[in-house]
C-alpha atoms as a PDB file:
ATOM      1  CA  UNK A   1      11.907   3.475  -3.926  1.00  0.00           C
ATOM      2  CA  UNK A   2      12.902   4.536  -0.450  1.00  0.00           C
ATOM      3  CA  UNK A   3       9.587   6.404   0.207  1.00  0.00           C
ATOM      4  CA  UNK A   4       8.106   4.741   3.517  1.00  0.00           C
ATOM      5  CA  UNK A   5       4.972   6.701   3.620  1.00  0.00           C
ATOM      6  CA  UNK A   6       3.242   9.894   2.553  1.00  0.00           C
ATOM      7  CA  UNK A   7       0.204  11.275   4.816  1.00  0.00           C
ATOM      8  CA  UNK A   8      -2.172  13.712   4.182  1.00  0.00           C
ATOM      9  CA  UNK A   9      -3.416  15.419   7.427  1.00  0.00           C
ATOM     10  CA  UNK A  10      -6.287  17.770   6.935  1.00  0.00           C
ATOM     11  CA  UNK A  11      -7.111  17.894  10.796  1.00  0.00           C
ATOM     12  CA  UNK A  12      -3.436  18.824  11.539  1.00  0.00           C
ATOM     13  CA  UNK A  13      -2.818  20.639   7.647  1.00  0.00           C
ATOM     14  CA  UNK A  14       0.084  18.924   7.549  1.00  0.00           C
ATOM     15  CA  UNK A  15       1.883  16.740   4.256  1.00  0.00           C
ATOM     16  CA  UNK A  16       4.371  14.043   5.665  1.00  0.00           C
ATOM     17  CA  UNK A  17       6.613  12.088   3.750  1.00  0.00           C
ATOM     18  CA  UNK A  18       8.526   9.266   5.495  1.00  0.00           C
ATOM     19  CA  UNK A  19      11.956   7.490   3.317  1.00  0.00           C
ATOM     20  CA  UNK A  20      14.454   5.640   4.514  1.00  0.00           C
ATOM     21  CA  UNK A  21      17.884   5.409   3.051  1.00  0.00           C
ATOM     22  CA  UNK A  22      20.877   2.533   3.255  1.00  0.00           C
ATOM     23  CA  UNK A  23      23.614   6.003   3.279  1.00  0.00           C
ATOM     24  CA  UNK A  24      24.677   7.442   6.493  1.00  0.00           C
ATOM     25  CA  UNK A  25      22.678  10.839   7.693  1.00  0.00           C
ATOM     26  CA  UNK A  26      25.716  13.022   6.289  1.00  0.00           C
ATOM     27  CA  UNK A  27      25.184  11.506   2.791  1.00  0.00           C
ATOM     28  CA  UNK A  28      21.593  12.401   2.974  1.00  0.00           C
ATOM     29  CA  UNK A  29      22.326  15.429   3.996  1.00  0.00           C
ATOM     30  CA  UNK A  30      24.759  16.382   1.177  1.00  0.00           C
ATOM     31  CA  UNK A  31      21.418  16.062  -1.139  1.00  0.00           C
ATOM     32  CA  UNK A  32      19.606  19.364   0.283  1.00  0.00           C
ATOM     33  CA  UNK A  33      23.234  21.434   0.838  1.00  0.00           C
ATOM     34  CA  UNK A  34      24.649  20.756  -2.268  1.00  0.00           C
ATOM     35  CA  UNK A  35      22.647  22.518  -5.060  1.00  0.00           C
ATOM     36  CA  UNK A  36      24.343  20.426  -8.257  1.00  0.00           C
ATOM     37  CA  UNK A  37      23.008  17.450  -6.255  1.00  0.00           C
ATOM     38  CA  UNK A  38      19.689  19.206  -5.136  1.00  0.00           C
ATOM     39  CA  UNK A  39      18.630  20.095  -8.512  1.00  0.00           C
ATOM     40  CA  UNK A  40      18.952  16.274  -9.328  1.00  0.00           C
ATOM     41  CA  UNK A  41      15.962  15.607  -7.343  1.00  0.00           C
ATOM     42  CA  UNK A  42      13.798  18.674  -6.344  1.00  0.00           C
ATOM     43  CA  UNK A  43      10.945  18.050  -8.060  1.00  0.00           C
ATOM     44  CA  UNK A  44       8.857  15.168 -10.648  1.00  0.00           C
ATOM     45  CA  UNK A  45      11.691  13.963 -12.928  1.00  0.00           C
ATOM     46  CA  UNK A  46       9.204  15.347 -15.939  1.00  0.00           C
ATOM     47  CA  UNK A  47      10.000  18.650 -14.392  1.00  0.00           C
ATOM     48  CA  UNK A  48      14.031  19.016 -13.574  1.00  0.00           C
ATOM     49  CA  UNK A  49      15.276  21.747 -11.248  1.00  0.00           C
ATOM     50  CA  UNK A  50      17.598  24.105 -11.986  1.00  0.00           C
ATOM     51  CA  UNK A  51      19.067  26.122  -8.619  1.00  0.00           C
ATOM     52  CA  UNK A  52      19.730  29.659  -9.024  1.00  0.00           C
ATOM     53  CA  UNK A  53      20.784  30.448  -5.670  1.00  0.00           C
ATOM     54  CA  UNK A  54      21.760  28.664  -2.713  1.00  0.00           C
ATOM     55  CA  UNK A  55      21.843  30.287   0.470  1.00  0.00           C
ATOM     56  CA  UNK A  56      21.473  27.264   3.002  1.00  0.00           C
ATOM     57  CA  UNK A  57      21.552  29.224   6.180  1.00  0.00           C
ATOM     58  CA  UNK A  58      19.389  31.182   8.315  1.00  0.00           C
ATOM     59  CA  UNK A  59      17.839  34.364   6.840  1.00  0.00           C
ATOM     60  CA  UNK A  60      19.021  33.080   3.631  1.00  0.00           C
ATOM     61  CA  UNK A  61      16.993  32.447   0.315  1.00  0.00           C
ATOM     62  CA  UNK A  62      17.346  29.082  -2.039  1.00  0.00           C
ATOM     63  CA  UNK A  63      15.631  29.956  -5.638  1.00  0.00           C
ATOM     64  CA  UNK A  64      15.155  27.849  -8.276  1.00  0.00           C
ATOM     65  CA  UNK A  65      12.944  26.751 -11.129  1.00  0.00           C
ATOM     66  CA  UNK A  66      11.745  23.443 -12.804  1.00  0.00           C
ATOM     67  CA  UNK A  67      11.354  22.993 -16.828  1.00  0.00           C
ATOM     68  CA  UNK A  68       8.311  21.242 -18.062  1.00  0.00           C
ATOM     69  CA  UNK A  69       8.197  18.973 -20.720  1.00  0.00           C
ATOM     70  CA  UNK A  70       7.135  21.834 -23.404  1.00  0.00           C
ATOM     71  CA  UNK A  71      10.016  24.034 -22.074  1.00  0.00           C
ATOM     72  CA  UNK A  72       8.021  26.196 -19.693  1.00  0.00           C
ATOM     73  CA  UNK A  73       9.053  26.789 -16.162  1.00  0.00           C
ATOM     74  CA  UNK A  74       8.078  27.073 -12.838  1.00  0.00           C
ATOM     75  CA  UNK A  75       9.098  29.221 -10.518  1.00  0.00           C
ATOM     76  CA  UNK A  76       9.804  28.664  -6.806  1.00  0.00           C
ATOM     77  CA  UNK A  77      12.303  30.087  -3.655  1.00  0.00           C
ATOM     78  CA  UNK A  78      12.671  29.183  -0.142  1.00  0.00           C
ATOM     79  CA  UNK A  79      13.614  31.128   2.816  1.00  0.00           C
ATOM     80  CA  UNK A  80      15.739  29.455   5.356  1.00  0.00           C
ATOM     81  CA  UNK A  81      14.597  29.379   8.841  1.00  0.00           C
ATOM     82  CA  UNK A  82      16.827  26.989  10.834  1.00  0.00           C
ATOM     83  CA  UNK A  83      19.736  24.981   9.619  1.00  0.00           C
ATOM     84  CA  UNK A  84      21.304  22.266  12.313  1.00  0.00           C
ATOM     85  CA  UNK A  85      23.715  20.432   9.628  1.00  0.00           C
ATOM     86  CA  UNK A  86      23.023  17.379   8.937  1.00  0.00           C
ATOM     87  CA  UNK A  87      20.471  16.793  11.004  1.00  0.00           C
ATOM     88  CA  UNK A  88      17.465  19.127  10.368  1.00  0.00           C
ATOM     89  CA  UNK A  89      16.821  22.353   8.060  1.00  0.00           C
ATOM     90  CA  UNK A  90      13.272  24.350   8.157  1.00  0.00           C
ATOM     91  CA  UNK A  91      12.364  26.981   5.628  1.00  0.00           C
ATOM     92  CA  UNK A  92       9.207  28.496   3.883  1.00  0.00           C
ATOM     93  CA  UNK A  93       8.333  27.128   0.287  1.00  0.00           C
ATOM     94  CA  UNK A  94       6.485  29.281  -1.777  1.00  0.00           C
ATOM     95  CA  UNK A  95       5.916  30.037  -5.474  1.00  0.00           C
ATOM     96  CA  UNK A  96       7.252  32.552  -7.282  1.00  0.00           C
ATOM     97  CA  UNK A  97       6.439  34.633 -11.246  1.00  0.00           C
ATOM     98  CA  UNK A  98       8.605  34.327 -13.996  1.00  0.00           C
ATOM     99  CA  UNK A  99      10.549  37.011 -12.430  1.00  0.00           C
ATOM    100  CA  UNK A 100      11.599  34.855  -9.275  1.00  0.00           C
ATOM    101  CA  UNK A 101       9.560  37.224  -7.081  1.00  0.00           C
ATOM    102  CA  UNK A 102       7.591  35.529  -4.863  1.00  0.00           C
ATOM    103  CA  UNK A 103       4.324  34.787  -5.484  1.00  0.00           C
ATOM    104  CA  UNK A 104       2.194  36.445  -2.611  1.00  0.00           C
ATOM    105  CA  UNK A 105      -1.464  34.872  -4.697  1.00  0.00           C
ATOM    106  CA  UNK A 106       0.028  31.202  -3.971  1.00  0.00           C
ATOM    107  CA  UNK A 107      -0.609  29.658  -0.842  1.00  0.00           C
ATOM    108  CA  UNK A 108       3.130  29.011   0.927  1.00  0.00           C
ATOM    109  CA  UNK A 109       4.159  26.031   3.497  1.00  0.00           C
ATOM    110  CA  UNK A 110       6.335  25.811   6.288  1.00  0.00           C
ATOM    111  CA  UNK A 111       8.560  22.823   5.953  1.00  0.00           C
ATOM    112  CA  UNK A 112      10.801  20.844   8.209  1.00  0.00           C
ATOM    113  CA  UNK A 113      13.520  18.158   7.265  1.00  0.00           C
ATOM    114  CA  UNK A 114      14.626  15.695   9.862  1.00  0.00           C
ATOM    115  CA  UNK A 115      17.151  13.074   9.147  1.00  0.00           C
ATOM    116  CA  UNK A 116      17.772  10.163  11.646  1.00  0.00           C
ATOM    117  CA  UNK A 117      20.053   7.289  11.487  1.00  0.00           C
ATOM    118  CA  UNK A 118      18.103   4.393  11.937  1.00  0.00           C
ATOM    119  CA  UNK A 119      19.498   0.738  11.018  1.00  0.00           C
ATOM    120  CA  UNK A 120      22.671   1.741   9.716  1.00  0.00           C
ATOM    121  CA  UNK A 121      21.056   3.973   7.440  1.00  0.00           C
ATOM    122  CA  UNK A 122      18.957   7.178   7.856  1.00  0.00           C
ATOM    123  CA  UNK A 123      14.768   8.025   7.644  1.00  0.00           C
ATOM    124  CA  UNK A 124      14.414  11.412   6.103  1.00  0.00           C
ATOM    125  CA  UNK A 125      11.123  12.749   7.472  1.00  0.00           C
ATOM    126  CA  UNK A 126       9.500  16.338   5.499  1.00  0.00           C
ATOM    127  CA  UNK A 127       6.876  17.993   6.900  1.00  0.00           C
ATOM    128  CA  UNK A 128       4.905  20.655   5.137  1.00  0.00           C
ATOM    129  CA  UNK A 129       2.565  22.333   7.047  1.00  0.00           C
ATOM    130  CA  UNK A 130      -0.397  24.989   5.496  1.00  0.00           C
ATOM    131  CA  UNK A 131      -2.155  27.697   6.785  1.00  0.00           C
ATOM    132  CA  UNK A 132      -5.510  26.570   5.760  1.00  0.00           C
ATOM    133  CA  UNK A 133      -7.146  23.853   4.568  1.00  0.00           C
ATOM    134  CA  UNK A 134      -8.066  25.512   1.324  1.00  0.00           C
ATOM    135  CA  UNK A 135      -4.618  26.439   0.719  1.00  0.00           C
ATOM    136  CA  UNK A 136      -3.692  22.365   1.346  1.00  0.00           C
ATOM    137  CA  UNK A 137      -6.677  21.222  -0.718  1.00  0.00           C
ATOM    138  CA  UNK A 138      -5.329  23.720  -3.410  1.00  0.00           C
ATOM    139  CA  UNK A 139      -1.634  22.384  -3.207  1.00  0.00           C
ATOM    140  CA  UNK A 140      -2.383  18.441  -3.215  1.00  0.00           C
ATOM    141  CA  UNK A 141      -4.498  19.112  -6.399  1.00  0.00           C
ATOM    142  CA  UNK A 142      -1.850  20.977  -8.167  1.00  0.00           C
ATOM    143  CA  UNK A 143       0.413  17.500  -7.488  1.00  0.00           C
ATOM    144  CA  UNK A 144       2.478  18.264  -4.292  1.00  0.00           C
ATOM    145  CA  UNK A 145       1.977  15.291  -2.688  1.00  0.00           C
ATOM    146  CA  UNK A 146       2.522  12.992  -6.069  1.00  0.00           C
ATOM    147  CA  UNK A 147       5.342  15.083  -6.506  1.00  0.00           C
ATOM    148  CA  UNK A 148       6.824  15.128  -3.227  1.00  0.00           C
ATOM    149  CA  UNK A 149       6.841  11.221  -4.027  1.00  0.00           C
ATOM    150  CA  UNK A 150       8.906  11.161  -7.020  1.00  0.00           C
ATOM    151  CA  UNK A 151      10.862  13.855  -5.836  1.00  0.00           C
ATOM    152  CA  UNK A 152      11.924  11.809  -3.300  1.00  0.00           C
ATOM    153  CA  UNK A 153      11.716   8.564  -5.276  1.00  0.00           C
ATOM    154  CA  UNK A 154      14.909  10.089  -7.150  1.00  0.00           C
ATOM    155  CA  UNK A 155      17.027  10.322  -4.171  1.00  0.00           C
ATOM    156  CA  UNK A 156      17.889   6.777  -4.169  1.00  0.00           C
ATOM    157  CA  UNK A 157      19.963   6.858  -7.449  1.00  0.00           C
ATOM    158  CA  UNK A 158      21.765   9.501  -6.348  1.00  0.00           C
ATOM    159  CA  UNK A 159      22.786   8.137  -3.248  1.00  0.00           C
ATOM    160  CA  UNK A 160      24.117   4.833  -5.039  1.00  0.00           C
ATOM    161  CA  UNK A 161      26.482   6.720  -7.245  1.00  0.00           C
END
């Protein structure tokens, strides 16, 4: 597993994930603007994503949900803030009913991806960052950060194929 690191910040509400990579930045990079390839690794591999849409630029919306192992599923979106291909991408993650509209009772983060070469390969660093500390406390108990790990943990085969 590529994972370096995963902090948990509650002075700073920030969730930081560290991984570092053997493929070059534009590889890496492929995995977040491609949504076949993004759905192979957003979220805990009990809980596969399926992309609905795709809109990787600013202003623009990427939806999606993951299917539990009973069949149910989980709705999220994102909303696209910045996009400087392939180095960085920033968007709001949020929750969303079975409708796909958002879900203004659950807490939402602001997230920024950074990837960096760095020895001939690339570290991906994502940081989520929460309004409150109740809002963090309520997200790390519902499994982000466990999930943000095997998200990412699943990156690695994909990158070898």
């Amino acid at each position: 597993m590529s994972v370096t690191s995963l902090d948990k910040d509650l002075d700073n509400l920030t969730l930081t994930l560290v991984a570092d990579f053997t493929a070059p930045v534009e590889r890496v990079w492929q995995l977040w603007s491609d949504p076949r390839q993004l759905e192979r690794w957003w979220g805990p591999p009990a809980y596969p994503a399926t992309v609905e849409e795709h809109d990787l630029t600013p202003g623009g919306d990427v939806t999606y949900f993951m299917t539990g192992p009973e069949g149910e599923k989980y709705r999220g979106w994102w909303r696209v803030a910045t996009v400087d291909a392939p180095r960085s991408l920033e968007f709001t993650d949020g929750f969303a009913d079975e409708d796909g509209v958002p879900n203004a009772a659950m807490p939402t983060t602001a997230n920024r991806v950074t990837l960096t070469e760095r020895d001939g390969g690339t570290r991906m660093e994502m940081r989520a960052v929460f309004d409150t500390r109740e809002q963090m406390e309520q997200l790390v108990t519902m499994g982000m950060a466990d999930g943000l790990r095997e998200a990412a943990g699943q990156m690695d085969a994909l990158l070898a194929a």
